[in-house]
PDB file of N, CA and C in Angstrom:
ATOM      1  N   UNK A   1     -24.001 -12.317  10.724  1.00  0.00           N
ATOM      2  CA  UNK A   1     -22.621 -11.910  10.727  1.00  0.00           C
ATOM      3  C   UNK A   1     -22.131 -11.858   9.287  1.00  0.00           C
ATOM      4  N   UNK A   2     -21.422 -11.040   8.967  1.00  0.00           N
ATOM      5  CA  UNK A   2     -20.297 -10.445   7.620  1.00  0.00           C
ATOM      6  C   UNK A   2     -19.384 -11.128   7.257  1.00  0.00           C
ATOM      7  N   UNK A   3     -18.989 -12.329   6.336  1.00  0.00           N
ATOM      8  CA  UNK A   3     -17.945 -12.849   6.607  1.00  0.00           C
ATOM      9  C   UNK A   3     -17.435 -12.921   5.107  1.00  0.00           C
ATOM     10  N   UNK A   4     -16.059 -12.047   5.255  1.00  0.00           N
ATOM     11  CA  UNK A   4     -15.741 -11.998   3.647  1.00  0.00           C
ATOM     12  C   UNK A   4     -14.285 -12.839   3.699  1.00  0.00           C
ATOM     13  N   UNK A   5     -14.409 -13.571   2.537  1.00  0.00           N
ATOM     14  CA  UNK A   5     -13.072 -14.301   2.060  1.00  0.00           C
ATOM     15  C   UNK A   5     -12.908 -14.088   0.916  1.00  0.00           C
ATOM     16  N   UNK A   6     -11.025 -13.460   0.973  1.00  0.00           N
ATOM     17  CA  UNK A   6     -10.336 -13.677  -0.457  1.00  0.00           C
ATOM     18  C   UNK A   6      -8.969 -14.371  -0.169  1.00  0.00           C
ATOM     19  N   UNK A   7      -8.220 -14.563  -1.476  1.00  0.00           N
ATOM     20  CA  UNK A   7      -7.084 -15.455  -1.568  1.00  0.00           C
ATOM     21  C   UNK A   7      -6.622 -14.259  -2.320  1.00  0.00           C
ATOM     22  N   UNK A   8      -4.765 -13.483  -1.505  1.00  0.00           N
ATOM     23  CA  UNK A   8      -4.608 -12.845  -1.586  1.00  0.00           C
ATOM     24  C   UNK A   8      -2.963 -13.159  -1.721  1.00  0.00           C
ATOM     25  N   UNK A   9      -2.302 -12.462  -2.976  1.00  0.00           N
ATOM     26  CA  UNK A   9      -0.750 -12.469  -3.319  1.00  0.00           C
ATOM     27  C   UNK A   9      -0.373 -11.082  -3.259  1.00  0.00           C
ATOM     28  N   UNK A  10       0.148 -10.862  -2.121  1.00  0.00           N
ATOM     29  CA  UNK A  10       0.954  -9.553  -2.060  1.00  0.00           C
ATOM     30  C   UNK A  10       2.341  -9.572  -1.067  1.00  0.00           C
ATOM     31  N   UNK A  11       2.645  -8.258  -1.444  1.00  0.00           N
ATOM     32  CA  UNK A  11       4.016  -7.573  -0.225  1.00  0.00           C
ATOM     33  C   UNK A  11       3.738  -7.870   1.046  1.00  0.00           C
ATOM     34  N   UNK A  12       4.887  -8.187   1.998  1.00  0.00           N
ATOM     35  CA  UNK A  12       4.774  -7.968   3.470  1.00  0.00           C
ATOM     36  C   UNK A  12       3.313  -6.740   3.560  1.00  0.00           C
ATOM     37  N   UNK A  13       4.416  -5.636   3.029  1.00  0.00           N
ATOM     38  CA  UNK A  13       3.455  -4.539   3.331  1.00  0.00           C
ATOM     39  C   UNK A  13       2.113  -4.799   3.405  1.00  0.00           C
ATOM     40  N   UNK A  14       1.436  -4.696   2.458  1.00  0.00           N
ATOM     41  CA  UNK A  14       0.122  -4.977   2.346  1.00  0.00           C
ATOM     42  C   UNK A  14      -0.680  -5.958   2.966  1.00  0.00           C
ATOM     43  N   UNK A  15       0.364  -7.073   3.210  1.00  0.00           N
ATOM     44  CA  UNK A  15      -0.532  -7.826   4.350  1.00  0.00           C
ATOM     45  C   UNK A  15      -0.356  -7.069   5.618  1.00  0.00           C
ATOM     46  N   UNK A  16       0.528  -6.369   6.251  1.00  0.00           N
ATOM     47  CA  UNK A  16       0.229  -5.473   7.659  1.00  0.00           C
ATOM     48  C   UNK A  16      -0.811  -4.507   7.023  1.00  0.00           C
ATOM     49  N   UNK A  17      -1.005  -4.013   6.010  1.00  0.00           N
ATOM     50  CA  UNK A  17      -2.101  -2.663   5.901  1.00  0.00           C
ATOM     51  C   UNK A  17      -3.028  -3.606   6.274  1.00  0.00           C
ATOM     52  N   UNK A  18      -3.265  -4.385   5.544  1.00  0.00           N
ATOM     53  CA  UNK A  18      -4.686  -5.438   5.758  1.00  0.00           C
ATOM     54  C   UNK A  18      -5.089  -5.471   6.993  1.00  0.00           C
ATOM     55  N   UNK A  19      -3.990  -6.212   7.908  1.00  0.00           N
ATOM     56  CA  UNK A  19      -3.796  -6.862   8.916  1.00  0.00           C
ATOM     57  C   UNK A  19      -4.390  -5.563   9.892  1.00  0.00           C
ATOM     58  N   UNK A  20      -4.047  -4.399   9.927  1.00  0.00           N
ATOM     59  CA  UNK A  20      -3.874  -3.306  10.471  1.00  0.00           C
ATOM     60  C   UNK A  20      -5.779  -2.629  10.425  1.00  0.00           C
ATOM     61  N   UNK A  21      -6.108  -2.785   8.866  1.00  0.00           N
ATOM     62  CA  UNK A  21      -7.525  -2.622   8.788  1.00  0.00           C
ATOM     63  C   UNK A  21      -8.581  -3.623   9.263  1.00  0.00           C
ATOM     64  N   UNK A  22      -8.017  -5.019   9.541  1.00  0.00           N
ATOM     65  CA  UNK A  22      -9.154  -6.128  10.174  1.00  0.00           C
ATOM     66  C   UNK A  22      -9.054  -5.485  11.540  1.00  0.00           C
ATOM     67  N   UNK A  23      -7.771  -5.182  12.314  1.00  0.00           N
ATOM     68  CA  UNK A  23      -7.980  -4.890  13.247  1.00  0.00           C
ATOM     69  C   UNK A  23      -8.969  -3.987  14.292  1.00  0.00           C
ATOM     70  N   UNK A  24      -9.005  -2.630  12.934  1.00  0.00           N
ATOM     71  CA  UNK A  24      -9.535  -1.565  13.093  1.00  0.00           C
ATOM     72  C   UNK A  24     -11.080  -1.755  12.745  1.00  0.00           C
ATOM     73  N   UNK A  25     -11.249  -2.485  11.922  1.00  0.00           N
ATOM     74  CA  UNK A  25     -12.717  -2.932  11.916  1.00  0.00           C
ATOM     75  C   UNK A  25     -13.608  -3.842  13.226  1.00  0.00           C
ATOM     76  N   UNK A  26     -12.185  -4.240  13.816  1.00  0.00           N
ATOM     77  CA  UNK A  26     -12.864  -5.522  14.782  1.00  0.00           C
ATOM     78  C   UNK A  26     -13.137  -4.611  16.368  1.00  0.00           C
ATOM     79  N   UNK A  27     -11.876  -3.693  16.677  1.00  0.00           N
ATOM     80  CA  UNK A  27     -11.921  -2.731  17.478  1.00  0.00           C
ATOM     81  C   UNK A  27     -13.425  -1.846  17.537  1.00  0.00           C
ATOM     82  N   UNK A  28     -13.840  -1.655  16.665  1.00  0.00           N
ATOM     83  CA  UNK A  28     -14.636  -0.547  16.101  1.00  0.00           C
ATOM     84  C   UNK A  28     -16.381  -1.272  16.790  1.00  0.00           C
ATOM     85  N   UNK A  29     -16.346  -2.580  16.174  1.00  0.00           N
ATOM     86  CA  UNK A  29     -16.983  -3.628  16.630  1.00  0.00           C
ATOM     87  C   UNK A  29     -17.671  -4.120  17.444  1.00  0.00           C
ATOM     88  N   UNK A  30     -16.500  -4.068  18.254  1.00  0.00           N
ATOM     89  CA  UNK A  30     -16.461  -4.235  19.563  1.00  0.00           C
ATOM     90  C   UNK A  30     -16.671  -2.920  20.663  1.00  0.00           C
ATOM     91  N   UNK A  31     -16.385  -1.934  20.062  1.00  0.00           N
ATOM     92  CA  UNK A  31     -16.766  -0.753  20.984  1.00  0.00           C
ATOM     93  C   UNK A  31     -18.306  -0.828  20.815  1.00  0.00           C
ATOM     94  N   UNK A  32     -18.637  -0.735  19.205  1.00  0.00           N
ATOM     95  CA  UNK A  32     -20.612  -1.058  19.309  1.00  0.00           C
ATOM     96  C   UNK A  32     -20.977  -1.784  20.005  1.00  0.00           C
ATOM     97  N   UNK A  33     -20.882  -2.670  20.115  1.00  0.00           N
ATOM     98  CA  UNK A  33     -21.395  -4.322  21.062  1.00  0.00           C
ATOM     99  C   UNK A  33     -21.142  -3.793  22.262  1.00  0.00           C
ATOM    100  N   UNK A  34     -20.280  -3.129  22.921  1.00  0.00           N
ATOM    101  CA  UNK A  34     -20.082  -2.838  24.430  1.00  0.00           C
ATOM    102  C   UNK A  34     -21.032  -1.810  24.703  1.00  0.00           C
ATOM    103  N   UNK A  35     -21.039  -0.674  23.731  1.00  0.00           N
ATOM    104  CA  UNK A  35     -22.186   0.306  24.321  1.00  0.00           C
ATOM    105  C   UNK A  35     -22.752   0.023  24.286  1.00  0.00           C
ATOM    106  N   UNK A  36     -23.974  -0.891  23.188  1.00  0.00           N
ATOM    107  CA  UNK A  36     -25.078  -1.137  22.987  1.00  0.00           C
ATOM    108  C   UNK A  36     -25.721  -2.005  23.952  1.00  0.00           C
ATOM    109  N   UNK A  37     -24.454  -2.988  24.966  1.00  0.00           N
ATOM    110  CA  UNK A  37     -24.755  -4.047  25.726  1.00  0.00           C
ATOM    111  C   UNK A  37     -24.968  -2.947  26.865  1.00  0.00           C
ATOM    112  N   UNK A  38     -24.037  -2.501  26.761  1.00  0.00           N
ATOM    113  CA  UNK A  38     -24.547  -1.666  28.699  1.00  0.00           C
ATOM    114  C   UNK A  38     -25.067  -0.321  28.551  1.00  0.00           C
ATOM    115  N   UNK A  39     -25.730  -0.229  27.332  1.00  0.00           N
ATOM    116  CA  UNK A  39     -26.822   1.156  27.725  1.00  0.00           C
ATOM    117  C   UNK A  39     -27.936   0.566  28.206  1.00  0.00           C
ATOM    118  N   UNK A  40     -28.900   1.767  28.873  1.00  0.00           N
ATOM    119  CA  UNK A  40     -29.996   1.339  29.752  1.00  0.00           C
ATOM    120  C   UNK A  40     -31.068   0.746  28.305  1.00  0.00           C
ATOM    121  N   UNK A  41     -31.671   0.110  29.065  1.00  0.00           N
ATOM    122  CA  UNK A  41     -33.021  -0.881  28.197  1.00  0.00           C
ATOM    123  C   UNK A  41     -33.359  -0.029  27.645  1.00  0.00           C
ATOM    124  N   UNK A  42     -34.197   1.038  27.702  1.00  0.00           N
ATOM    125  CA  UNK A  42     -34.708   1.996  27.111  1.00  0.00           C
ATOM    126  C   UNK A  42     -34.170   2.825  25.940  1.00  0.00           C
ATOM    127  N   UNK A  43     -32.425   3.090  26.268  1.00  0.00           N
ATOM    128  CA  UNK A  43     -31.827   3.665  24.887  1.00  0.00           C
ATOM    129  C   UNK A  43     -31.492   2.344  24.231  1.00  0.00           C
ATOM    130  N   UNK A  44     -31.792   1.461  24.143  1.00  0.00           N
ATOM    131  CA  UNK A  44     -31.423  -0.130  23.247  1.00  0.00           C
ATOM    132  C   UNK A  44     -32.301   0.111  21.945  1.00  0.00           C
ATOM    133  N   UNK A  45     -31.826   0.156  21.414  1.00  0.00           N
ATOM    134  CA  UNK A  45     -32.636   0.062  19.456  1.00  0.00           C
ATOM    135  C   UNK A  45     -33.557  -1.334  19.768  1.00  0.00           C
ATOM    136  N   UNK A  46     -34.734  -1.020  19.682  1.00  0.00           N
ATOM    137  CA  UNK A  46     -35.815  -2.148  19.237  1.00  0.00           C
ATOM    138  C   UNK A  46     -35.422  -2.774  17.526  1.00  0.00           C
ATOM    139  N   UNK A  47     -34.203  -3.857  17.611  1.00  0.00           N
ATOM    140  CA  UNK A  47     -34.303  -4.764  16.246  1.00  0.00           C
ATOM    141  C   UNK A  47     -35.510  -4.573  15.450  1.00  0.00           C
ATOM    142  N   UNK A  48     -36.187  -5.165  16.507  1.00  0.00           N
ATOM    143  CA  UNK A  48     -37.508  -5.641  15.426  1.00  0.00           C
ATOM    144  C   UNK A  48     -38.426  -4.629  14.908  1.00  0.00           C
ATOM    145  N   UNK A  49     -38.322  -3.413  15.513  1.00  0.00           N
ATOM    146  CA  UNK A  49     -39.197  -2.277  15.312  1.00  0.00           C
ATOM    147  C   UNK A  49     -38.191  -2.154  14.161  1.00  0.00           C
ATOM    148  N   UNK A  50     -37.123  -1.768  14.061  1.00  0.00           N
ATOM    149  CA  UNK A  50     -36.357  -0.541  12.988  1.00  0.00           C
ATOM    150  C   UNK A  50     -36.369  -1.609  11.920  1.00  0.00           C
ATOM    151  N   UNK A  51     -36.284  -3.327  11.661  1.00  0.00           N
ATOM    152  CA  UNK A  51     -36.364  -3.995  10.547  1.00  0.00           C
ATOM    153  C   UNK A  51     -37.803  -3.592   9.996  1.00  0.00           C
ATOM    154  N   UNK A  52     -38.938  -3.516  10.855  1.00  0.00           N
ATOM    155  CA  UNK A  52     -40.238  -3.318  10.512  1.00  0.00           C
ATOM    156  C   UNK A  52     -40.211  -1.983   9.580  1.00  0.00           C
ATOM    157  N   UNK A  53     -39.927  -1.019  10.086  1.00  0.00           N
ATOM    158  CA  UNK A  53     -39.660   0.497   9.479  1.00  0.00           C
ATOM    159  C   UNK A  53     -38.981   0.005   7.913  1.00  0.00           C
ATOM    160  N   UNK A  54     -38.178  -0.689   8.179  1.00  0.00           N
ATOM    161  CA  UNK A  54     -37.021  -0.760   6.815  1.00  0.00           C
ATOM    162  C   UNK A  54     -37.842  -1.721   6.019  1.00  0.00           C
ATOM    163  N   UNK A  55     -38.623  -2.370   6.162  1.00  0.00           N
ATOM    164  CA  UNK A  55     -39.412  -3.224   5.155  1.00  0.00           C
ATOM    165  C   UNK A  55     -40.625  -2.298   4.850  1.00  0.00           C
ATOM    166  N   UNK A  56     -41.187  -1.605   5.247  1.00  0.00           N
ATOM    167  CA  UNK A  56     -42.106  -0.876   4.989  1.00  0.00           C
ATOM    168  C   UNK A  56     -41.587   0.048   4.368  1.00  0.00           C
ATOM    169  N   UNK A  57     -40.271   0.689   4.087  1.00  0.00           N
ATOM    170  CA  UNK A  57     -40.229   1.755   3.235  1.00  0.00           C
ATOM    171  C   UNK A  57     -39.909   1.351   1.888  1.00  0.00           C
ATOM    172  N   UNK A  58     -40.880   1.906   1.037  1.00  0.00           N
ATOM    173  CA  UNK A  58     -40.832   1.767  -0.824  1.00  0.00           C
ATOM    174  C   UNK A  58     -40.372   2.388  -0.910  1.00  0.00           C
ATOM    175  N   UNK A  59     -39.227   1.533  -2.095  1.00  0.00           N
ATOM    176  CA  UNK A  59     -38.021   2.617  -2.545  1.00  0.00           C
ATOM    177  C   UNK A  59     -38.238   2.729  -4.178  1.00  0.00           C
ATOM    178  N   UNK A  60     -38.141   3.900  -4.466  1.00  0.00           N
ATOM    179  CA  UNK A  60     -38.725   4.013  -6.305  1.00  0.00           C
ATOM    180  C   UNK A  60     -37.299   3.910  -7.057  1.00  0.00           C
TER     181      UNK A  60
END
């Protein structure tokens, strides 16, 4: 999991933009996790295959 922390001095405003973009990130999130949970076994991304792929590719 992603977990970013800052210590932040601003406007109302900007804490709702913020506030407004965690949201939209968490929404977003959560729609992945739902499809990915209830597609059939077969369309499910093999983790371990596609990390395998990604360690095997040399990057120059």
């Amino acid at each position: 999991m992603l977990v970013l922390e800052a210590k932040l001095v601003g406007k109302n405003w900007q804490y709702e933009q913020l506030d407004e973009a965690i949201r939209t990130g968490q929404f977003i999130r959560n729609k992945c996790l739902v499809y990915w949970i209830e597609s059939p076994r077969d369309e499910q991304v093999n983790r371990n295959r596609l990390k395998g792929s990604v360690n095997s590719t040399k990057y120059s």
